[in-house]
C-alpha atoms as a PDB file:
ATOM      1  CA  UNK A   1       8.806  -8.037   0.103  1.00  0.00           C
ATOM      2  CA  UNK A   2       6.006  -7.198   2.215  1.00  0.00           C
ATOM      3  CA  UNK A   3       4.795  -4.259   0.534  1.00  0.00           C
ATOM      4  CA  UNK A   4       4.329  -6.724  -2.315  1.00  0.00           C
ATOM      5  CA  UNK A   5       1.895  -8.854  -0.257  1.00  0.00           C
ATOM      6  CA  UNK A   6       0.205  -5.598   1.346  1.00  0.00           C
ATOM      7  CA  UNK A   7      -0.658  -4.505  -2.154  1.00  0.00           C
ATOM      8  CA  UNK A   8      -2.008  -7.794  -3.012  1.00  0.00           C
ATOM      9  CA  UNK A   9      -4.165  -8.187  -0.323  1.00  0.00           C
ATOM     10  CA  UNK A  10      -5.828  -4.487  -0.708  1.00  0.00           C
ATOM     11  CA  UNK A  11      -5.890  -4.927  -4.330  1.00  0.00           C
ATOM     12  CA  UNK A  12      -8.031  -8.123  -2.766  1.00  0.00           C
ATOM     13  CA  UNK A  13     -10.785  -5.553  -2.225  1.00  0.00           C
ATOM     14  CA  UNK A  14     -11.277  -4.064  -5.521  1.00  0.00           C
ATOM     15  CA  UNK A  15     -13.281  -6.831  -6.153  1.00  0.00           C
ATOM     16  CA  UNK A  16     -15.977  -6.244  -3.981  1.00  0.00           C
ATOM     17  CA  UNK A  17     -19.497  -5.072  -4.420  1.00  0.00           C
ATOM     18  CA  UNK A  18     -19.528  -2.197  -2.342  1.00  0.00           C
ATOM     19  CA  UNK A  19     -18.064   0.597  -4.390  1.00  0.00           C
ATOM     20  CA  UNK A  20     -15.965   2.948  -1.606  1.00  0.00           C
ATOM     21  CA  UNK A  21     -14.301  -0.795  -0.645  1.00  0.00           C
ATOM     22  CA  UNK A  22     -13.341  -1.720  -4.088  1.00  0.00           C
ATOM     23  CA  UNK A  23     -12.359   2.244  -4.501  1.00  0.00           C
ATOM     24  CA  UNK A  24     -10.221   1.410  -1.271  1.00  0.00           C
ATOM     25  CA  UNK A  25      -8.812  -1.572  -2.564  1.00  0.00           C
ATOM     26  CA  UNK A  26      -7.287   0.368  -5.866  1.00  0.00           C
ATOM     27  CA  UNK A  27      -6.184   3.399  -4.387  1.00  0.00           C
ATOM     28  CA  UNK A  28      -4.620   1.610  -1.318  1.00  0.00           C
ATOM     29  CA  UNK A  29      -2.517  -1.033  -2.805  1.00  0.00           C
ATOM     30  CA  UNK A  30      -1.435   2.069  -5.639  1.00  0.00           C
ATOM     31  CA  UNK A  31       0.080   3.494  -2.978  1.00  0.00           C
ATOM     32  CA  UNK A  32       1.782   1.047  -1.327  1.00  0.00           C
ATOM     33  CA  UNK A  33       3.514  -0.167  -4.479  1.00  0.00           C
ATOM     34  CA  UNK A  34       4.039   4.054  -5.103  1.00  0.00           C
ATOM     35  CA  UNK A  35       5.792   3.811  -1.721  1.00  0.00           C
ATOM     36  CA  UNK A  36       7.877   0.547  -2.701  1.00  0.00           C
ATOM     37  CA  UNK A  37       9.447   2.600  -5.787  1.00  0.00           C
ATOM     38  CA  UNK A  38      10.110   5.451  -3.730  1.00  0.00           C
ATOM     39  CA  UNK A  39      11.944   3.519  -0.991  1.00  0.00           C
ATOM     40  CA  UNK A  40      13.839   0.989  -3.632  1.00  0.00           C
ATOM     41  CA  UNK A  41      14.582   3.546  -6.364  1.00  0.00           C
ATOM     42  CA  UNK A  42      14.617   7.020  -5.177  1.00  0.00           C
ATOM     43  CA  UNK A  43      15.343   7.051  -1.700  1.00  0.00           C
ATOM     44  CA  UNK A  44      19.008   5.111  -2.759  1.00  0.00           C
ATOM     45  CA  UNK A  45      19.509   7.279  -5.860  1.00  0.00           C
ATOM     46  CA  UNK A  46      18.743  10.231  -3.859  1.00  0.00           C
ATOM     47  CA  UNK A  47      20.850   9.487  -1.277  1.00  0.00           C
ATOM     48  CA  UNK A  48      23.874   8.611  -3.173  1.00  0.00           C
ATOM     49  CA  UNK A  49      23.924  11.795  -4.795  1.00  0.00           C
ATOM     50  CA  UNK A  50      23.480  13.520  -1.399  1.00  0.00           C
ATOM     51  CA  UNK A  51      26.858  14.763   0.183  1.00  0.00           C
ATOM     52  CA  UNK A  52      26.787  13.990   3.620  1.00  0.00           C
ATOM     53  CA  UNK A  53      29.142  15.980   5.573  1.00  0.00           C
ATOM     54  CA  UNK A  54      31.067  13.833   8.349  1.00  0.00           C
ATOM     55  CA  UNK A  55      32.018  15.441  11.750  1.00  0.00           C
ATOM     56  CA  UNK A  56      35.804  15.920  13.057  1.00  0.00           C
ATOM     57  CA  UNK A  57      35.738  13.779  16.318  1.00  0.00           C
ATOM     58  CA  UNK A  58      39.220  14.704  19.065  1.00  0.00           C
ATOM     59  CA  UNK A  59      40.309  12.022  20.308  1.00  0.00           C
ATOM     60  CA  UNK A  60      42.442  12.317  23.466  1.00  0.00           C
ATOM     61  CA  UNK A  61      45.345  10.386  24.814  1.00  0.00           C
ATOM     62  CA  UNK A  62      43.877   6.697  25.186  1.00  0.00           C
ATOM     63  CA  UNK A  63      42.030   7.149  22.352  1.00  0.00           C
ATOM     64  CA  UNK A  64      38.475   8.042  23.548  1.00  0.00           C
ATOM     65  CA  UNK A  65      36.590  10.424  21.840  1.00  0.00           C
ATOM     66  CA  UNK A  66      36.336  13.903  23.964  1.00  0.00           C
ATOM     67  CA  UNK A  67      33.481  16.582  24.231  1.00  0.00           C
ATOM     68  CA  UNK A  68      36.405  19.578  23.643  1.00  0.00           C
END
């Protein structure tokens, strides 16, 4: 995953000597593995609890969806 590797390599910076870089480094790689969790675990469970309403589509003679 690349948000894996993202993480890493800002995590990279909390090492540094320069405080707001290492500050950087923690807080940016937090929330890039905060946005892996969301998009592998909520987003799917929220969307398969979600109803999602299909449209009615007419289909006329040859069997080509029409605008009426």
């Amino acid at each position: 995953m690349t948000s894996i590797t993202t993480a890493v390599g800002l995590w990279s910076f909390s090492f540094s000597g320069v405080a707001p870089v290492a500050d950087l480094g923690v807080f940016a790689s937090s929330g890039v593995m905060i946005g892996l969790v969301f998009t592998l675990i909520f987003l799917p469970a929220l969307i398969s609890i979600t109803r999602v309403k299909t449209l009615k589509t007419n289909l006329d003679k040859e069997g080509q969806t029409s605008n009426g």
